[in-house]
Protein backbone atom coordinates (compact mmCIF):
# COMPACT_ATOMS: atom_id res chain seq x y z
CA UNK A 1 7.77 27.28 -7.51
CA UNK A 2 6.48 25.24 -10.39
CA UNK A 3 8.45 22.34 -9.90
CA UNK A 4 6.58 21.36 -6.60
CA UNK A 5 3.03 21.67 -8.16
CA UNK A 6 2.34 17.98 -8.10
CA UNK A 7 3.66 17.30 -4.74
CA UNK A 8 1.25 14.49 -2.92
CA UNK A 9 -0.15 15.61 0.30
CA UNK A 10 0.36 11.82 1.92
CA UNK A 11 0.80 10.99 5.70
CA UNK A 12 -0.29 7.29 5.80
CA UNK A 13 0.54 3.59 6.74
CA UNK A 14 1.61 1.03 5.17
CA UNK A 15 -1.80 0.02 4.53
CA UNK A 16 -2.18 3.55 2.45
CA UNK A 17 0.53 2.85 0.77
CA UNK A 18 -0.60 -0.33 -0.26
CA UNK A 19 -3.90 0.99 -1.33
CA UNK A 20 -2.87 3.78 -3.25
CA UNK A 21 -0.36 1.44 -5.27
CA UNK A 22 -2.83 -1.36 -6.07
CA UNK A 23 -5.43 1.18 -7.25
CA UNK A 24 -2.15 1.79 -10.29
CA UNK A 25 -1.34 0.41 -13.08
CA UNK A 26 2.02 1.79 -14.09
CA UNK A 27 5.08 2.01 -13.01
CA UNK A 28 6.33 3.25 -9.42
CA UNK A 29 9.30 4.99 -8.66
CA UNK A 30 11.72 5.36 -5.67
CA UNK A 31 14.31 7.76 -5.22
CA UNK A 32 16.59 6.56 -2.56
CA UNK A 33 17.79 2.84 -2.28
CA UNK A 34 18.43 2.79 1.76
CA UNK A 35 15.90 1.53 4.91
CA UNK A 36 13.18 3.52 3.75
CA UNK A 37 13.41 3.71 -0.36
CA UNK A 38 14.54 -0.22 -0.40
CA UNK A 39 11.23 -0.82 1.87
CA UNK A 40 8.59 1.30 -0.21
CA UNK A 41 10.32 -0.73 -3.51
CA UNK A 42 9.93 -4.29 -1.72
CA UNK A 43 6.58 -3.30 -0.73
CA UNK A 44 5.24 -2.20 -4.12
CA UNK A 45 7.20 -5.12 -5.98
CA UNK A 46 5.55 -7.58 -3.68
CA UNK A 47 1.88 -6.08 -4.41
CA UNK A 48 2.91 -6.81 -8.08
CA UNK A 49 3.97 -3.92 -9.25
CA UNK A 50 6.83 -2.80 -11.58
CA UNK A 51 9.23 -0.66 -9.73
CA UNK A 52 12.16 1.55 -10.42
CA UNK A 53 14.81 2.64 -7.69
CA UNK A 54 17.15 5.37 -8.47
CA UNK A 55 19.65 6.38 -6.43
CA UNK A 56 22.93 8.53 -7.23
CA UNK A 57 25.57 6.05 -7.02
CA UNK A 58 25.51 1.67 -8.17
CA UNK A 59 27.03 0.96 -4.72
CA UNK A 60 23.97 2.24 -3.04
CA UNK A 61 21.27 0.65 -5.35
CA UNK A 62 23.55 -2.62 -4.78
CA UNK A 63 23.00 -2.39 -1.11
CA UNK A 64 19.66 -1.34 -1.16
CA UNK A 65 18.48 -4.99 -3.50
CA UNK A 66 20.62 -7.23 -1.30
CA UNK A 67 18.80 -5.81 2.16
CA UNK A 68 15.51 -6.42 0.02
CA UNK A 69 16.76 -10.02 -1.07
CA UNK A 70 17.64 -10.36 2.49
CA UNK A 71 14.61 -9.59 3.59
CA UNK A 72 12.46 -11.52 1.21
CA UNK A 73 15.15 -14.56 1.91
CA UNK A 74 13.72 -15.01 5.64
CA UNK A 75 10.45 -15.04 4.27
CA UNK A 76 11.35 -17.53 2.13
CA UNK A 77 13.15 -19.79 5.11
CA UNK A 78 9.84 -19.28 7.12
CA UNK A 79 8.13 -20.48 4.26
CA UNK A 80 5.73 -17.41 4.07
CA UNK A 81 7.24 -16.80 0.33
CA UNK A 82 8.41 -19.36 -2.09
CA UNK A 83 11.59 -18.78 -3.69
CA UNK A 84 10.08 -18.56 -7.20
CA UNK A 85 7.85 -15.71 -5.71
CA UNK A 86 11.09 -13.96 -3.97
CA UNK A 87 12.28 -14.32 -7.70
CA UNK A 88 9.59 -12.29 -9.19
CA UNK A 89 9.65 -9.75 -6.52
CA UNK A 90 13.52 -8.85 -7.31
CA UNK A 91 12.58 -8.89 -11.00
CA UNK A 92 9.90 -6.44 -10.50
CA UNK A 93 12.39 -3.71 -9.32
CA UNK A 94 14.49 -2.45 -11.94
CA UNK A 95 17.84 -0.17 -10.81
CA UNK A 96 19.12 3.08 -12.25
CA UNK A 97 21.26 6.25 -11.90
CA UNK A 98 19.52 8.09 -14.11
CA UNK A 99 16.58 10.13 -12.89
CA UNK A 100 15.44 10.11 -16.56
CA UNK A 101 14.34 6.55 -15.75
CA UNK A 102 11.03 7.69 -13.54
CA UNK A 103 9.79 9.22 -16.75
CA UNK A 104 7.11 6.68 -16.96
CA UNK A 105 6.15 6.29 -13.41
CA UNK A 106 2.93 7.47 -12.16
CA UNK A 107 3.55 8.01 -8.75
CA UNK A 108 7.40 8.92 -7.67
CA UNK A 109 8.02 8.74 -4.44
CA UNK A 110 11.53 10.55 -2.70
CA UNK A 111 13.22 8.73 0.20
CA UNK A 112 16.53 10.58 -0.29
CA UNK A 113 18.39 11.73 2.60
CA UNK A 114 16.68 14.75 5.02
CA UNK A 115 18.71 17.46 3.34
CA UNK A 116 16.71 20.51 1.71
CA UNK A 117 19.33 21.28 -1.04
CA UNK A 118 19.06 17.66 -1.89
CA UNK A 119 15.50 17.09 -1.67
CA UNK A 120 14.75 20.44 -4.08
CA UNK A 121 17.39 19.20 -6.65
CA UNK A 122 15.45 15.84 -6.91
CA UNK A 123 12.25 17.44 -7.35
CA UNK A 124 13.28 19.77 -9.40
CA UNK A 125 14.54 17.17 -11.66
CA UNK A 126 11.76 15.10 -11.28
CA UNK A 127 9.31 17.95 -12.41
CA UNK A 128 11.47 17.77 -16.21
CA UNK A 129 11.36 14.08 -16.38
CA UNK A 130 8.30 13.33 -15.06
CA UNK A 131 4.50 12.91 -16.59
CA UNK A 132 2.04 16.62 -16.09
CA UNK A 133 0.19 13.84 -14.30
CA UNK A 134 2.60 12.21 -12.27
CA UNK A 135 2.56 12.33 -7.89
CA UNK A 136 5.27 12.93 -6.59
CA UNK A 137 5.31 12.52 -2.62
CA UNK A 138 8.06 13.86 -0.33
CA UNK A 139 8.83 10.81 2.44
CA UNK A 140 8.72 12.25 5.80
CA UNK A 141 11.45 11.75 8.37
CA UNK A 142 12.48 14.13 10.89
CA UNK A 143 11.61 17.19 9.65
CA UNK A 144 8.56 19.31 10.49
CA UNK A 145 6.27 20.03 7.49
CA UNK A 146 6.28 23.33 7.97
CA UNK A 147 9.96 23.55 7.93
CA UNK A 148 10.11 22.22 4.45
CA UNK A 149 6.97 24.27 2.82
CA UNK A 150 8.73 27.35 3.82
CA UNK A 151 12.40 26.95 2.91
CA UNK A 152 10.71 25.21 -0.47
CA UNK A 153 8.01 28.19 -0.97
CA UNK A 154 5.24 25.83 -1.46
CA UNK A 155 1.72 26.73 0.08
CA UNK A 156 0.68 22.45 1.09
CA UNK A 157 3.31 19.50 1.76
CA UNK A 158 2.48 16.90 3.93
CA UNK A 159 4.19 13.75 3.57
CA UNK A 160 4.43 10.22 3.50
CA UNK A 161 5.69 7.83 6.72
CA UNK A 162 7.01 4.66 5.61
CA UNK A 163 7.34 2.24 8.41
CA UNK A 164 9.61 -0.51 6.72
CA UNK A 165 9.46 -3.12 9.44
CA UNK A 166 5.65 -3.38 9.33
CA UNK A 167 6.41 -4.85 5.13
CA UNK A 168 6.55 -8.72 6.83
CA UNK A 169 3.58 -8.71 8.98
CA UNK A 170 1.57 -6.78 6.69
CA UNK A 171 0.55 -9.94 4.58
């Protein structure tokens, strides 16, 4: 299937993640706004760079900025961030419903929930709005790699592990 032909073959750390994002200089994009997608954003927004979270409905991407504000608050109250820095964090991740959004982004990552139908409609999508150039990176869960090649019909996915409560000791 043509749609999966830029698929990232990532299993990493945080520390990966990090590295691949600082070695960017565009925009990154999140599909998903909950533990996981709200963590890669925060992460990447607090390296510096610009960040855009989509999700399907406002209520979602709503709760998905206040747990990062949350998060970045109790950095803030044990002064390890200072509120004007928590400031430009937040402003760093832009919202959206609109998968047309990640147009620009270089590297799109998926943090949707583990559900094939949904996962192939996002990456479908994401192969029409998307750059020829573009990553895009499957976030891995529960399900077994080889699970999702087959049922997608693509011959290499390995995926990305985000482990979201390593993002305030990883400083």
């Amino acid at each position: 299937m043509t749609y999966f032909r830029r698929v990232l073959d990532t299993y990493g750390t945080q520390t990966e993640v990090y590295a691949t994002v600082k070695n960017m200089s565009e925009t990154l994009g999140v599909v998903g706004s909950g533990t996981m997608g709200a963590g890669i954003a925060q992460v990447a927004a607090r390296a510096g760079y610009d960040v855009v979270m989509r999700d399907v409905a406002e209520e979602f991407l709503a709760r998905g900025m206040a747990a990062i504000d949350q998060s970045l608050q109790r950095d803030v109250d044990k002064d390890r961030l200072s509120t004007d820095a928590k400031g430009a964090i937040v402003a760093r991740i832009k919202t959206t419903t609109d998968i047309g959004a990640l147009g620009k982004a270089f590297i799109v990552v998926e943090a949707a929930t583990e559900d094939l139908k949904i996962k192939s409609d996002i990456f479908r999508s994401l192969d029409q709005v998307t750059k020829p150039d573009a990553i895009l990176v499957r976030k891995h869960a529960r399900a077994g790699g080889k699970a999702w090649q087959d049922a997608l019909g693509v011959s290499g996915f390995t995926r990305l592990h985000f482990e979201s409560r390593l993002a305030a000791y990883d400083q």
